[in-house]
Each structure stands twice: as C-alpha cells, then as structure tokens.
PDB file of N, CA and C in Angstrom:
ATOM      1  N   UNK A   1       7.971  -6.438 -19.118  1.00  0.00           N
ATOM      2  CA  UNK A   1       8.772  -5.349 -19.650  1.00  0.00           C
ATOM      3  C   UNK A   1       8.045  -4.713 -20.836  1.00  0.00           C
ATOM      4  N   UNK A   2       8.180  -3.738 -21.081  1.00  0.00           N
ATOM      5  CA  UNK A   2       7.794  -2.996 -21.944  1.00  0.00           C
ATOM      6  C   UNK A   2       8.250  -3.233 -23.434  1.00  0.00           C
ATOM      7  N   UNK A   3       7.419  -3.326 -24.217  1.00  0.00           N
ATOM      8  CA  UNK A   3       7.554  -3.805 -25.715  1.00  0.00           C
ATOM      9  C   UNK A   3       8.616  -3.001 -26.491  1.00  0.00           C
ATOM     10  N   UNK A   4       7.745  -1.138 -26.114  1.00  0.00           N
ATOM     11  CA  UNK A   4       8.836   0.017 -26.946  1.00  0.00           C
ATOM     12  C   UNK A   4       9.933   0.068 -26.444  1.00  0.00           C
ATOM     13  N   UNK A   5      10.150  -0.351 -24.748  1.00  0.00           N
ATOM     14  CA  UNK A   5      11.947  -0.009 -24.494  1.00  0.00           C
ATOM     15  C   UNK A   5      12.622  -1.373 -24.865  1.00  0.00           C
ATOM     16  N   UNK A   6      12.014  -2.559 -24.917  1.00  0.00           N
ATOM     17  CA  UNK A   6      12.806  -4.147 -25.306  1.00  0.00           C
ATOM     18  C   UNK A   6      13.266  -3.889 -26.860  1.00  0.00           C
ATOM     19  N   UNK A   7      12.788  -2.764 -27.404  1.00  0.00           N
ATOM     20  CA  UNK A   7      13.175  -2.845 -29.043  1.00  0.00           C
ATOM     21  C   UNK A   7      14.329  -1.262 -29.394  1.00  0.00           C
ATOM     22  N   UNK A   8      14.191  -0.750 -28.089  1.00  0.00           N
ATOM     23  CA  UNK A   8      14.892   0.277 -27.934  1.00  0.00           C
ATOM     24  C   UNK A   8      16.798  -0.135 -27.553  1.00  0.00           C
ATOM     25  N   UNK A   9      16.389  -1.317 -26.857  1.00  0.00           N
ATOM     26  CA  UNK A   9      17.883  -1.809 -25.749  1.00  0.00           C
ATOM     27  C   UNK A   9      18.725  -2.175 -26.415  1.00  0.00           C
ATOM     28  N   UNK A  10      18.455  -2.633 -27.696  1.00  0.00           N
ATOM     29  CA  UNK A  10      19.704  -3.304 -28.886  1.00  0.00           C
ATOM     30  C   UNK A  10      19.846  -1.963 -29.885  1.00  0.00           C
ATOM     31  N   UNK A  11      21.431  -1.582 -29.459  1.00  0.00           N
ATOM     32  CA  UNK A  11      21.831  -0.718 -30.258  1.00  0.00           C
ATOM     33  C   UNK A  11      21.645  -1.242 -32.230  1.00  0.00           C
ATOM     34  N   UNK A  12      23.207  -2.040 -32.033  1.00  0.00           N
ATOM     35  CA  UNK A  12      23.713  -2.637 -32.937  1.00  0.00           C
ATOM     36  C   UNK A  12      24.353  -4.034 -32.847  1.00  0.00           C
ATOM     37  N   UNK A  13      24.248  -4.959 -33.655  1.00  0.00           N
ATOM     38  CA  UNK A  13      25.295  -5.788 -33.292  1.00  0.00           C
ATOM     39  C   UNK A  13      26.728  -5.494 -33.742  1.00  0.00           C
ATOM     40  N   UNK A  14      27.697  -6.188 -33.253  1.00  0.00           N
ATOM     41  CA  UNK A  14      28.959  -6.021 -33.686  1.00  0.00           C
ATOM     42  C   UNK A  14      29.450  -6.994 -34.193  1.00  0.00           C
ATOM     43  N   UNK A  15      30.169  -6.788 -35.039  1.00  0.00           N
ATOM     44  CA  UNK A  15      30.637  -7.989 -36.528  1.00  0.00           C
ATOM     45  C   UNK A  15      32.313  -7.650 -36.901  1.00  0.00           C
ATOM     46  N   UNK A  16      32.899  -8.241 -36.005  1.00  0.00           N
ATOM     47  CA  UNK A  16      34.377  -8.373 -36.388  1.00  0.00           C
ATOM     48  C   UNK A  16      34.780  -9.545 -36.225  1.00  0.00           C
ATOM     49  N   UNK A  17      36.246  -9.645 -36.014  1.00  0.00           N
ATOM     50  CA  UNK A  17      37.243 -10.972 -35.609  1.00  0.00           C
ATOM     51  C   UNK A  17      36.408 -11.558 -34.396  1.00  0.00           C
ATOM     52  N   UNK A  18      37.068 -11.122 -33.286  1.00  0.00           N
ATOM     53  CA  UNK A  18      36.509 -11.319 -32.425  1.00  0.00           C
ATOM     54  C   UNK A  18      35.015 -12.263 -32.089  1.00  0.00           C
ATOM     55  N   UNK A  19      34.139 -11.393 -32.678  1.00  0.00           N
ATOM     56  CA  UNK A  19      32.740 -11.347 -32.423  1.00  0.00           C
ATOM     57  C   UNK A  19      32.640 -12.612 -33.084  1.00  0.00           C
ATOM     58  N   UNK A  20      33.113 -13.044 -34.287  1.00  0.00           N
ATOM     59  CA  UNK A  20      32.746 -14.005 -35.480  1.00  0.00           C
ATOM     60  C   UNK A  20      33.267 -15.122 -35.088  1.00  0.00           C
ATOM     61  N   UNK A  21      34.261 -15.471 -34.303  1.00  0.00           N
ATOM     62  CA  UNK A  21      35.156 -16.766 -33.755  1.00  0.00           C
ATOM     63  C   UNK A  21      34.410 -17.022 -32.287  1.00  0.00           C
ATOM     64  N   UNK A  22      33.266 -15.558 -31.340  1.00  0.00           N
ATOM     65  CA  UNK A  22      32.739 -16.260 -30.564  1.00  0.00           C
ATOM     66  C   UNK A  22      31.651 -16.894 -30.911  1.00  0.00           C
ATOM     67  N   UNK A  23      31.065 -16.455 -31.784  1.00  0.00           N
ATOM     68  CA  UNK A  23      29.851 -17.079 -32.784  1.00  0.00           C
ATOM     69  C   UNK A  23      29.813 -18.739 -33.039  1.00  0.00           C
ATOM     70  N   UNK A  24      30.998 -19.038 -33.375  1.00  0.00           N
ATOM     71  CA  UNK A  24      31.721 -20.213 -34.231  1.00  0.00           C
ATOM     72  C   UNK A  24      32.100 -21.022 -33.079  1.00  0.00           C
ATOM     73  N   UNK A  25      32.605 -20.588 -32.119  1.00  0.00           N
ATOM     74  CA  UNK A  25      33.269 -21.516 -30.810  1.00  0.00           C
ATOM     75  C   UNK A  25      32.445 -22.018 -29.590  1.00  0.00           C
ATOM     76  N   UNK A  26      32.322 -20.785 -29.598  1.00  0.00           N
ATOM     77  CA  UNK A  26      31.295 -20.849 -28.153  1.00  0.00           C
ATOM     78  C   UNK A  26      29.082 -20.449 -28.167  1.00  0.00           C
ATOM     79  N   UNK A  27      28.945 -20.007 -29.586  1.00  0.00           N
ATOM     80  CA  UNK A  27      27.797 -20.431 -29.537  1.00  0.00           C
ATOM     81  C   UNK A  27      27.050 -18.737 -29.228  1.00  0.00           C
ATOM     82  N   UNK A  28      28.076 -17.724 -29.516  1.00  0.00           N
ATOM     83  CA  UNK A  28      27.670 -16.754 -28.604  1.00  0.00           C
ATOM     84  C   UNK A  28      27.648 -15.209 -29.998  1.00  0.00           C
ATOM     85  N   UNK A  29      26.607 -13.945 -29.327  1.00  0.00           N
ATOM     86  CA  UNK A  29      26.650 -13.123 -30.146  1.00  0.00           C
ATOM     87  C   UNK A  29      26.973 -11.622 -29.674  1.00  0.00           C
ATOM     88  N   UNK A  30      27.078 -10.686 -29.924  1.00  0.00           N
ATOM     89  CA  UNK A  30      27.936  -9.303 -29.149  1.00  0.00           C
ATOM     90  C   UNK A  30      26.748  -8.620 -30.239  1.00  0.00           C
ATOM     91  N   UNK A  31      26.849  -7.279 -29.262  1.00  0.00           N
ATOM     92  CA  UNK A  31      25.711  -6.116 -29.377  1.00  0.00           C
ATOM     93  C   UNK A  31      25.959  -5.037 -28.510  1.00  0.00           C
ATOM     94  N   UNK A  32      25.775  -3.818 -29.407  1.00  0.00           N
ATOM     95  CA  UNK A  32      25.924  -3.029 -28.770  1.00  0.00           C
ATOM     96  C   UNK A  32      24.864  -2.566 -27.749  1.00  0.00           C
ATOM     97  N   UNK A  33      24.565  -2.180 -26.184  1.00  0.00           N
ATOM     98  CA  UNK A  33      23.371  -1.826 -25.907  1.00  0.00           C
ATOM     99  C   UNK A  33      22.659  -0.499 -25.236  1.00  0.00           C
ATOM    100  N   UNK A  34      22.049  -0.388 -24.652  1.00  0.00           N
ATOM    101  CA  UNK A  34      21.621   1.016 -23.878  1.00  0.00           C
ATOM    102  C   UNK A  34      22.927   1.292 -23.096  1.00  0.00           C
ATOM    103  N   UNK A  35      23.428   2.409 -22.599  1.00  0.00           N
ATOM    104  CA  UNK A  35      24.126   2.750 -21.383  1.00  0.00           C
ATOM    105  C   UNK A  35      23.013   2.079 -20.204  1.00  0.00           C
ATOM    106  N   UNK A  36      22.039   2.229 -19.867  1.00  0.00           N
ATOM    107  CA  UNK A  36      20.768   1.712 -18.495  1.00  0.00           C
ATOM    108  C   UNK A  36      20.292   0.333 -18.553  1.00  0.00           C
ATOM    109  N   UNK A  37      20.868  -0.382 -20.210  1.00  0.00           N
ATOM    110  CA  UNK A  37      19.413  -1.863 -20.313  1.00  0.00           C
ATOM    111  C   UNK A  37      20.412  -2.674 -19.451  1.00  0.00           C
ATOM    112  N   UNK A  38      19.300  -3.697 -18.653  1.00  0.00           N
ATOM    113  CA  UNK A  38      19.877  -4.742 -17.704  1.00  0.00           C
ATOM    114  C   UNK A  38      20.032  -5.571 -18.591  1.00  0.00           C
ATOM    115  N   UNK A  39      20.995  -6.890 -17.728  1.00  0.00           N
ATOM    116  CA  UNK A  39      21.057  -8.261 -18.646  1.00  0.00           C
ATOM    117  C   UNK A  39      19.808  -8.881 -18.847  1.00  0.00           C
ATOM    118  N   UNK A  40      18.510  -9.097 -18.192  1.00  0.00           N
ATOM    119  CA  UNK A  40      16.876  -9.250 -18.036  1.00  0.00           C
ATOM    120  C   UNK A  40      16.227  -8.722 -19.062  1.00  0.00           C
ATOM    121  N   UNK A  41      16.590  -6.855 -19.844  1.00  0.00           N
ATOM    122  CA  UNK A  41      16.093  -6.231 -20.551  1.00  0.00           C
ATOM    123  C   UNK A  41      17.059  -7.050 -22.211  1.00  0.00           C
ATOM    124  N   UNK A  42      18.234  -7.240 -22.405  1.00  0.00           N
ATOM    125  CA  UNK A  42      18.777  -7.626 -23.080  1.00  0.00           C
ATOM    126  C   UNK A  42      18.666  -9.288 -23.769  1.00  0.00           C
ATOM    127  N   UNK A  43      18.226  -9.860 -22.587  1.00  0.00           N
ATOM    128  CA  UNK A  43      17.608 -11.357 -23.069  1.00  0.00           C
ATOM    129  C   UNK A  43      16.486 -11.335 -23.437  1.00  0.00           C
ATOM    130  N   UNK A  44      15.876 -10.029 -23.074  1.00  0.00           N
ATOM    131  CA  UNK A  44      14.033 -10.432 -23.699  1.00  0.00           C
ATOM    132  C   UNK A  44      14.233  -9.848 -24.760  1.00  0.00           C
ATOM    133  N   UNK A  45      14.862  -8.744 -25.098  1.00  0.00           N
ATOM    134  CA  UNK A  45      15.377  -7.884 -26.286  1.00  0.00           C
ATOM    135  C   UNK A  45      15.362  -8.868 -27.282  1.00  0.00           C
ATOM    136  N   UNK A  46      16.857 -10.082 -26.999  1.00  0.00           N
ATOM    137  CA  UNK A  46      17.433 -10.491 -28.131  1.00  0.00           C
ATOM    138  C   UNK A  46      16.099 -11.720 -28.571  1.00  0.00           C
ATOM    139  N   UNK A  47      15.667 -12.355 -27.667  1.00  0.00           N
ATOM    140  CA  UNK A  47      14.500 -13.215 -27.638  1.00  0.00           C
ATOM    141  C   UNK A  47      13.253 -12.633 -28.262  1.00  0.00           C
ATOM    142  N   UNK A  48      12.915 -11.501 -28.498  1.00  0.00           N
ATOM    143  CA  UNK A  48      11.820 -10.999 -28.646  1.00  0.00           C
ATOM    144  C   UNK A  48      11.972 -10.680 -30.330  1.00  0.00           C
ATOM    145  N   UNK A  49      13.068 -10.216 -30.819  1.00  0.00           N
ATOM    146  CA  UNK A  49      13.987  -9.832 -31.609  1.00  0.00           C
ATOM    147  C   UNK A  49      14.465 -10.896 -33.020  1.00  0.00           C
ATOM    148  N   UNK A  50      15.171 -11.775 -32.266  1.00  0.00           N
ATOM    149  CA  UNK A  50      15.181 -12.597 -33.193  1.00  0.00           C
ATOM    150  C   UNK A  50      14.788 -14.453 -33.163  1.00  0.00           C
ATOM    151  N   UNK A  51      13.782 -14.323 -31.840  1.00  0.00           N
ATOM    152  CA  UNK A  51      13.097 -15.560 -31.923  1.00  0.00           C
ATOM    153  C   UNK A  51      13.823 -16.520 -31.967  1.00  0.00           C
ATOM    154  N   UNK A  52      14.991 -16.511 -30.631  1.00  0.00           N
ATOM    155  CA  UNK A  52      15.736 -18.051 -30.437  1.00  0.00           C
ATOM    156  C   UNK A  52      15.771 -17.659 -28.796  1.00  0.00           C
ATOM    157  N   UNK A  53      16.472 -18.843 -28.396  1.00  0.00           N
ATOM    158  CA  UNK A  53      16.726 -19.156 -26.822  1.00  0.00           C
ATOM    159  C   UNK A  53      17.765 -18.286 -26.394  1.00  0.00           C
ATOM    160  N   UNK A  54      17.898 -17.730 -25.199  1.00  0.00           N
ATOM    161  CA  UNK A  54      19.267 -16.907 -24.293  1.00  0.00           C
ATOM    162  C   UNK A  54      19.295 -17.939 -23.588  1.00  0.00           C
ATOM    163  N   UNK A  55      20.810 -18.504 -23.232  1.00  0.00           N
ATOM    164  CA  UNK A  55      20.814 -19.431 -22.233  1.00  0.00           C
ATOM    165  C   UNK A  55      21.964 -18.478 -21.050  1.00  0.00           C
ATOM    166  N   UNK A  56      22.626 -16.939 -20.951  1.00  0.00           N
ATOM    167  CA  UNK A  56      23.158 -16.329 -20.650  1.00  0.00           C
ATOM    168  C   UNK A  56      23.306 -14.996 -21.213  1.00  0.00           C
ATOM    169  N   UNK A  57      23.932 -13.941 -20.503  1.00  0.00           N
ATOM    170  CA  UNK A  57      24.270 -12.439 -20.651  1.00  0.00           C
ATOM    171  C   UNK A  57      25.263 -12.092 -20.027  1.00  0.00           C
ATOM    172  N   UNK A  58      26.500 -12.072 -20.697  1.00  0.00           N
ATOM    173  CA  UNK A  58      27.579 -11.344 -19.777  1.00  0.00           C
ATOM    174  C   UNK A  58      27.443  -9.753 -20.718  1.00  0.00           C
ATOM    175  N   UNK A  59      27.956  -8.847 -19.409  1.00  0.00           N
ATOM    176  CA  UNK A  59      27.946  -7.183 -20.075  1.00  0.00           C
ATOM    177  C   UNK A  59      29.199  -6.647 -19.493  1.00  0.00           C
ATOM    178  N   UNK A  60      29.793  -5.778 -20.535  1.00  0.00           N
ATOM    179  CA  UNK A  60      30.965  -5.235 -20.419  1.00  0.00           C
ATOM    180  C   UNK A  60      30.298  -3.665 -20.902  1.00  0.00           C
ATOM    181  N   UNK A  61      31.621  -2.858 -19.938  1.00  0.00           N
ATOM    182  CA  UNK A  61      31.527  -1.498 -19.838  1.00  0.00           C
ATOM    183  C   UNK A  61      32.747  -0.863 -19.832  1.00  0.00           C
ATOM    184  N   UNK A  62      32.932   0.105 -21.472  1.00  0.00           N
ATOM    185  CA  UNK A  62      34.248   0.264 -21.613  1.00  0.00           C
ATOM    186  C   UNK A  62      34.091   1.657 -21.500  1.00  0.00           C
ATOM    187  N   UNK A  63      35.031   2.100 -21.211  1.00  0.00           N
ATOM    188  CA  UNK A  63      35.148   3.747 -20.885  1.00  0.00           C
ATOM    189  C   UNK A  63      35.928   4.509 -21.867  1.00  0.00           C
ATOM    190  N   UNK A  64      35.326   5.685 -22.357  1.00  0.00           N
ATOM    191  CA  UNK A  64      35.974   6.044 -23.751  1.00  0.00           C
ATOM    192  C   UNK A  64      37.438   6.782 -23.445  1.00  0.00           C
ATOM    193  N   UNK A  65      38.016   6.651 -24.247  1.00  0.00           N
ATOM    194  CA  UNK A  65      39.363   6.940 -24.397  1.00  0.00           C
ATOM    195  C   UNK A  65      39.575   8.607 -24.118  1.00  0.00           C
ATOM    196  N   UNK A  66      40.417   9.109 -23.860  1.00  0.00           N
ATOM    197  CA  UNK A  66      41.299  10.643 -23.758  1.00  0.00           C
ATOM    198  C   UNK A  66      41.513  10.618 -24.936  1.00  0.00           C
ATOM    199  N   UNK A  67      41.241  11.227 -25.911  1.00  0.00           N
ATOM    200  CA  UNK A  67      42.460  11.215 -27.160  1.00  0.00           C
ATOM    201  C   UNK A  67      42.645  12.932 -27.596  1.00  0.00           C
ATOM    202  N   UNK A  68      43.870  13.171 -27.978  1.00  0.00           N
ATOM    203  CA  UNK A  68      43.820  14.144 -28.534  1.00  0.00           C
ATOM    204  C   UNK A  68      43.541  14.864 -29.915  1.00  0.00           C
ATOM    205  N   UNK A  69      43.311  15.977 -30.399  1.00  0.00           N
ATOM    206  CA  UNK A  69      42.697  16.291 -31.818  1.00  0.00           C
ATOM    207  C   UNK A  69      43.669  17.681 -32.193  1.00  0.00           C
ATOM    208  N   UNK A  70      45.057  17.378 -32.532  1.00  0.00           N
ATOM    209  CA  UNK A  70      45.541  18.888 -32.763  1.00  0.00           C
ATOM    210  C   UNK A  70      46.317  19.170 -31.291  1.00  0.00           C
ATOM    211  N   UNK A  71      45.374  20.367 -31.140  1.00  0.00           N
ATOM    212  CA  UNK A  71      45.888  21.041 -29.843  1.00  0.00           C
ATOM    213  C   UNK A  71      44.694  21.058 -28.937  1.00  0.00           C
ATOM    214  N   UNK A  72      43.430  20.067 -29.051  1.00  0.00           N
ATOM    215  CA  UNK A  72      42.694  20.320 -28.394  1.00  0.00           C
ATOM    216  C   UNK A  72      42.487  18.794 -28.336  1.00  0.00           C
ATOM    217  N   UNK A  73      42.320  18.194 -26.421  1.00  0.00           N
ATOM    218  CA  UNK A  73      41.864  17.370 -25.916  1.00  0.00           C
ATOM    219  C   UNK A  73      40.433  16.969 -26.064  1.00  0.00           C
ATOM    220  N   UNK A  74      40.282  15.674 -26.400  1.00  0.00           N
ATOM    221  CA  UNK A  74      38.477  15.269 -26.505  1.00  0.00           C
ATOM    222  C   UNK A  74      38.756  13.851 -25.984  1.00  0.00           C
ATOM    223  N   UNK A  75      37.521  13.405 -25.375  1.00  0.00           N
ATOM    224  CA  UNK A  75      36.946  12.048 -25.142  1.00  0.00           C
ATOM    225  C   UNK A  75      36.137  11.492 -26.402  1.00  0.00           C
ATOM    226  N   UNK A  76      36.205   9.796 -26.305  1.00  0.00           N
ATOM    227  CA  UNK A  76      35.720   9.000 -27.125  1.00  0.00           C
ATOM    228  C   UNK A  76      34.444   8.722 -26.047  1.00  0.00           C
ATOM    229  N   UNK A  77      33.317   8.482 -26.393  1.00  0.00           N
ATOM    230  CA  UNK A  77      32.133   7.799 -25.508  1.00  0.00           C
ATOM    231  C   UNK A  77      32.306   6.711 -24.634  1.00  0.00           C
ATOM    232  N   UNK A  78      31.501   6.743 -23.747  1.00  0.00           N
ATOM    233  CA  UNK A  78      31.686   5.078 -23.108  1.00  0.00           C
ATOM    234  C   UNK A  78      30.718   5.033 -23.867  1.00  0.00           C
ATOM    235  N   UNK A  79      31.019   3.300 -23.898  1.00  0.00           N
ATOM    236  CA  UNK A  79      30.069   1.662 -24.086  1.00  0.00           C
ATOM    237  C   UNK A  79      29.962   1.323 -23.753  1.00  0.00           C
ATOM    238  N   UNK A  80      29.112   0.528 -24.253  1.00  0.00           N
ATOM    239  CA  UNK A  80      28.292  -0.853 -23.169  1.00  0.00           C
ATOM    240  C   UNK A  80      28.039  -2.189 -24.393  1.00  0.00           C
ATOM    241  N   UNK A  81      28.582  -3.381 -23.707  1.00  0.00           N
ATOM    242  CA  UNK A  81      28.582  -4.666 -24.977  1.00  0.00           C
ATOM    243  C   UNK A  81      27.562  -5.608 -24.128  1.00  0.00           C
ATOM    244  N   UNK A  82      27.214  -6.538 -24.833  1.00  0.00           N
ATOM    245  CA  UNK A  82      26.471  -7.638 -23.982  1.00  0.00           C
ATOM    246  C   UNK A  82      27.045  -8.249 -25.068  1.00  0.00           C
ATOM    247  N   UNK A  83      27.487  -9.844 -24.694  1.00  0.00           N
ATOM    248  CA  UNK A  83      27.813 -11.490 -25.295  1.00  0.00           C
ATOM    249  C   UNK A  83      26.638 -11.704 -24.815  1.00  0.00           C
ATOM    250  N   UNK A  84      25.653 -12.548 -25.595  1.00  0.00           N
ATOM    251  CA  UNK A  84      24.519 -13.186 -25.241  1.00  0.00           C
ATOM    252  C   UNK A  84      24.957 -14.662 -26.183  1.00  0.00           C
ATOM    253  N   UNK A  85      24.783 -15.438 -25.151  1.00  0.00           N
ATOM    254  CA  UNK A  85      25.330 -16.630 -24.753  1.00  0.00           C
ATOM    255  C   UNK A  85      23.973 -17.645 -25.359  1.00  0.00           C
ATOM    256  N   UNK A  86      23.978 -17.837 -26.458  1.00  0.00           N
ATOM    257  CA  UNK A  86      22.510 -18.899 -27.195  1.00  0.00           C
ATOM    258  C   UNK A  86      22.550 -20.431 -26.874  1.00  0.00           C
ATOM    259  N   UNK A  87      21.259 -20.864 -26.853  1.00  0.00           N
ATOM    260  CA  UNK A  87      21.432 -22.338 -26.244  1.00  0.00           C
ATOM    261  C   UNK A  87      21.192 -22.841 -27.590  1.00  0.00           C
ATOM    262  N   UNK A  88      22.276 -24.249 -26.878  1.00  0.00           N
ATOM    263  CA  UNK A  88      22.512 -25.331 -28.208  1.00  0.00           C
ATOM    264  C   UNK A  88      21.597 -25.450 -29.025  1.00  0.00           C
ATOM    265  N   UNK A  89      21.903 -25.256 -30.386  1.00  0.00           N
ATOM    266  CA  UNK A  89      20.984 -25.411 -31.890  1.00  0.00           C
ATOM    267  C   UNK A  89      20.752 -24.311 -32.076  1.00  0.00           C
ATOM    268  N   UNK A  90      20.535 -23.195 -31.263  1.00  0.00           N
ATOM    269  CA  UNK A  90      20.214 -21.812 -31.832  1.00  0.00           C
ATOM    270  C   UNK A  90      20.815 -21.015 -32.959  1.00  0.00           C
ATOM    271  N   UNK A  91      20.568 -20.387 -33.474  1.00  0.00           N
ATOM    272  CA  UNK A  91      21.955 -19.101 -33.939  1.00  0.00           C
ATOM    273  C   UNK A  91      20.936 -18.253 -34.761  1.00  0.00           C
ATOM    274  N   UNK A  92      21.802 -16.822 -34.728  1.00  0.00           N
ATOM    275  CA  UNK A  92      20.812 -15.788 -35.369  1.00  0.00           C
ATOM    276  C   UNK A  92      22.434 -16.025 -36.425  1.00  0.00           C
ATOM    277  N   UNK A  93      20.785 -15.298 -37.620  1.00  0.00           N
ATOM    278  CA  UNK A  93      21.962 -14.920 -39.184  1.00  0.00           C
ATOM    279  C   UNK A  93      21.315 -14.049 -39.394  1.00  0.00           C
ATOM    280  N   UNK A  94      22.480 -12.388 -39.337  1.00  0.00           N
ATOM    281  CA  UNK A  94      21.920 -11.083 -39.681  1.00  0.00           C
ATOM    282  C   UNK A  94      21.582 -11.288 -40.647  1.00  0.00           C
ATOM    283  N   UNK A  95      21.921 -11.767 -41.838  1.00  0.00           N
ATOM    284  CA  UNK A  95      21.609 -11.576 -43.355  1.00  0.00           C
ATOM    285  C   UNK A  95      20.228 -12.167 -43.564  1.00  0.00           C
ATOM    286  N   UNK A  96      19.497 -12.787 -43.103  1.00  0.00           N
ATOM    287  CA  UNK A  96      18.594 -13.235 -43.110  1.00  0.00           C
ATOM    288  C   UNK A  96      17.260 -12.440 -42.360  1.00  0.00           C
ATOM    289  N   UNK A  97      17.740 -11.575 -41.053  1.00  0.00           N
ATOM    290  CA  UNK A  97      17.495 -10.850 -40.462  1.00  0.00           C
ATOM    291  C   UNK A  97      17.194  -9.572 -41.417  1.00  0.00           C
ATOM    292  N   UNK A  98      17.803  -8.828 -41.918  1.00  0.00           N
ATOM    293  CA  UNK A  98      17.832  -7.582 -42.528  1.00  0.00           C
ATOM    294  C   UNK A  98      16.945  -7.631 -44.128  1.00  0.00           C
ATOM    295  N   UNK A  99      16.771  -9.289 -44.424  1.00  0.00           N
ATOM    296  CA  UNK A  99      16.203  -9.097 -45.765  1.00  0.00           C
ATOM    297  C   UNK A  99      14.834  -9.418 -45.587  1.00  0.00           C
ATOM    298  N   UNK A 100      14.750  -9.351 -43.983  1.00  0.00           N
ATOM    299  CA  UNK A 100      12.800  -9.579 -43.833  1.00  0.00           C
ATOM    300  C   UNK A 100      12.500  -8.360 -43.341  1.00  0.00           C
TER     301      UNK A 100
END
C-alpha cells in the first residue's frame, strides 16, 4: 500500500463516552476515516501510525441527518468510523502522540 494514502486514511480519532469505556473494556480505539479506506488500508494506517498491533477492524457507516435551518432544508455529511480492535498489551495514548 502506498505510504501517502496509509497517512491520508485516518481522519481523526474520536474521544468521547463511548469511545473512552471501549478503550478501557474491550481494548479498542474509534477514528474517523476516508469515505473509500478499506479495513486492510485502516490497519496498516493505524500500525504504521502509531506502532502497535491490530488484532481487528470493524467499520461503521452513518448517513447524515435531514435537518432543518429556518425555512431552508440541509443535510449533515455521511461518515465513516472504524473500532480498531488492539491486541493484548497494546494501547495508543494521544497525549503522548501529539507531543512528539
């Protein structure tokens, strides 16, 4: 795979409730990613990225909302999430991440 699109495929990670109790329970981390990157492009991503093990990739695809603005109708974007699923002993720490 290609070096410039594996660093392209990770939007953002995501850091809420949610995200922080799968971290803690199950071993696991959420990210935002391409609308196109595969689960293949997303494990070498996160592997390449922050230098631990993928032992899985589940991906979810949410479809943006109808909402209205006034008197005028608009859509919210679709998304795209990946849980990347780390093998035992692993774990990434953004904060540690962002100050290198």
């Amino acid at each position: 795979m290609n070096q410039e699109r594996l660093m392209k495929v990770l939007l953002s990670p995501i850091v809420s409730e949610k995200s922080t109790q799968l971290a803690e329970k199950r071993n696991q981390v959420a990210f935002r990613i391409m609308e196109d990157a595969t689960k293949a492009e997303v494990k070498a991503a996160v592997e390449l990225l922050f230098s631990v093990e993928v032992d899985a990739v589940q991906v979810l695809n949410l479809p943006g909302k109808a909402k209205r603005f006034g008197r005028f109708v608009g859509r919210r974007r679709n998304t795209r999430k990946a849980y990347v699923c780390l093998k035992a002993g692993q774990e990434i720490n953004f904060a540690e991440v962002a100050s290198s």
